[in-house]
Protein backbone atom coordinates (compact mmCIF):
# COMPACT_ATOMS: atom_id res chain seq x y z
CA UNK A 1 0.00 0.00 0.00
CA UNK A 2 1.33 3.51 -0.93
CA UNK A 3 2.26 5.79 1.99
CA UNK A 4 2.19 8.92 0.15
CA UNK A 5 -0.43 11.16 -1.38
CA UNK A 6 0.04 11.39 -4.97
CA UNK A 7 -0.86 14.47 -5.26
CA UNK A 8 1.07 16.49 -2.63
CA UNK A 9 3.53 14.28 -1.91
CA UNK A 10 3.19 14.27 1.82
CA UNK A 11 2.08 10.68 3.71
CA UNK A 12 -1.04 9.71 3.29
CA UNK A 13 -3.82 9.73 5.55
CA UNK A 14 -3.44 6.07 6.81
CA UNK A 15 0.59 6.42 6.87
CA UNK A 16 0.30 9.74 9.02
CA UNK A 17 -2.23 7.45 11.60
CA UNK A 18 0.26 4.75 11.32
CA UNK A 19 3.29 7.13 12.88
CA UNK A 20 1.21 9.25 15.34
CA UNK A 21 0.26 6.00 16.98
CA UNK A 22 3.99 5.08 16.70
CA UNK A 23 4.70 8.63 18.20
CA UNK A 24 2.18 7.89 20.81
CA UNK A 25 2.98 5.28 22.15
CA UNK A 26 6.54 6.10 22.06
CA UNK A 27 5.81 8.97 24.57
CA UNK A 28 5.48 6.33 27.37
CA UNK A 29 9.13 5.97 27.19
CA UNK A 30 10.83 9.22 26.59
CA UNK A 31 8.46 11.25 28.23
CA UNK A 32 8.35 13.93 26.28
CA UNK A 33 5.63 15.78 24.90
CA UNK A 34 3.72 15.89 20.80
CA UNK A 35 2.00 18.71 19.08
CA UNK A 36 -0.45 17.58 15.94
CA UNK A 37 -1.80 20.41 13.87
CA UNK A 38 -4.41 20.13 11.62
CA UNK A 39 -4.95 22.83 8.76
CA UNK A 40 -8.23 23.00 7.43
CA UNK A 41 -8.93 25.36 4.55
CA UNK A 42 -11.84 27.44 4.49
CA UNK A 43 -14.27 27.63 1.76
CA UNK A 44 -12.25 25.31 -0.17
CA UNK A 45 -14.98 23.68 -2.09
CA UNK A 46 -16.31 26.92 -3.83
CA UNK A 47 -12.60 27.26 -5.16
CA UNK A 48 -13.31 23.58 -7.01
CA UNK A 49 -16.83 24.55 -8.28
CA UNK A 50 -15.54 28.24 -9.24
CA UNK A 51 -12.45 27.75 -10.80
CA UNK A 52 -11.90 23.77 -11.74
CA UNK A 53 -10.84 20.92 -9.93
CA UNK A 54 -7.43 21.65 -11.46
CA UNK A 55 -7.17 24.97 -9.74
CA UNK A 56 -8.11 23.52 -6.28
CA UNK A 57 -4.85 20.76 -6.73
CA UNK A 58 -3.18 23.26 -7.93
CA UNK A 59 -3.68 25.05 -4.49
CA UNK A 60 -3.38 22.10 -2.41
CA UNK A 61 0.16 21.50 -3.62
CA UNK A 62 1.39 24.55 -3.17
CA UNK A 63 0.07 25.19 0.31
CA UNK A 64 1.56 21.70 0.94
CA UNK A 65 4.96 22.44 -0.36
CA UNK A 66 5.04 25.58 1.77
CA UNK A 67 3.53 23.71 4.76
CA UNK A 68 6.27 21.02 5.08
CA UNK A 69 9.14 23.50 3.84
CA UNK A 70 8.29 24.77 7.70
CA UNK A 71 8.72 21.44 9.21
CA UNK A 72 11.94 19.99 10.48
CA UNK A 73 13.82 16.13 9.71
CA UNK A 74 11.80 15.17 12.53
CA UNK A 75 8.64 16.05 11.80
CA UNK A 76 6.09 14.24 9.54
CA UNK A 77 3.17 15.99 7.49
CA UNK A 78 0.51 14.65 5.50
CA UNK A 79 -2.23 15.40 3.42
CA UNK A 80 -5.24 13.95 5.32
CA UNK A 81 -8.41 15.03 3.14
CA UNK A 82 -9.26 17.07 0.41
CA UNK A 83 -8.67 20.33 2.26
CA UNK A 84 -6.92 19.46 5.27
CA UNK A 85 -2.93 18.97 5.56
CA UNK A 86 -1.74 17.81 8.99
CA UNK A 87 1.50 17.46 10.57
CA UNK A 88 2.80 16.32 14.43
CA UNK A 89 6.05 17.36 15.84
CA UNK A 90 8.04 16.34 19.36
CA UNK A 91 7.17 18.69 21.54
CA UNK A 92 11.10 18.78 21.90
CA UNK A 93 11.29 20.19 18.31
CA UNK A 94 8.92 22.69 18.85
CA UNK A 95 10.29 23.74 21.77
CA UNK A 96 13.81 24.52 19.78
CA UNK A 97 12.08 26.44 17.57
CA UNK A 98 12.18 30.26 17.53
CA UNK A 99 8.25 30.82 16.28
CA UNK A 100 5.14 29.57 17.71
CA UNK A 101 2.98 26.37 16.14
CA UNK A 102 0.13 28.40 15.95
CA UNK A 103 1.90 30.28 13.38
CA UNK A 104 2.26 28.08 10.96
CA UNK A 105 -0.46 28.36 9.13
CA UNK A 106 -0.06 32.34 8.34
CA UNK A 107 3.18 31.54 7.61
CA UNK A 108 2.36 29.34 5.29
CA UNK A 109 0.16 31.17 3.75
CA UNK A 110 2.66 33.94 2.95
CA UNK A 111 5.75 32.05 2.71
CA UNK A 112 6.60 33.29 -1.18
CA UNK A 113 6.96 30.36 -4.11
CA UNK A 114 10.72 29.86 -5.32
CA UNK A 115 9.40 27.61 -8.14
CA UNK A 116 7.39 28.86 -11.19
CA UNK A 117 4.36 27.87 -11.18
């Protein structure tokens, strides 16, 4: 079974469950904390019916390119449903960090493309 989405490239849904629950239970023994984040895009679906299905990948990718350009090694993100990427972090790793989680998704959003589109 494929662990990747083959349209963003990030794990699939059922990969990402796979390694949380990894992650989880892992926690029992280091004792450390995890952060999950779930991004879900609002009014998404109007973007399909207005503009094309093809636009609306079009967006997904990018947003999901930018999303996991912000992630670390460490991290994992996926691309959960149609309008929702995800991604969990050690608490550790977030804690290294010099920005917030809850920033993520505004930077994200205006994080600037280095690749033509």
């Amino acid at each position: 079974m494929a662990s990747y989405d083959p349209l963003t490239g990030l794990f699939n849904r059922e990969h990402f469950n796979t390694l949380l629950e990894r992650q989880l239970a892992s926690l029992e023994f280091t004792q450390s904390g995890l952060a999950v984040l779930f991004l879900d895009l609002d009014d998404f679906k109007p973007i399909n019916d207005s503009f094309g299905h093809a636009s609306g990948d079009e967006l997904l990718v990018e947003i999901s390119r930018r999303f996991k350009r912000l992630m670390r090694a460490n991290d994992f993100t996926a691309h959960s449903t149609s309008s929702r990427p995800s991604t969990c972090a050690p608490m550790k790793s977030l804690a290294s960090r010099p920005w917030h989680a809850g920033t993520i998704p505004s930077r994200a959003y205006s994080a600037r493309s280095t690749s033509s589109m």
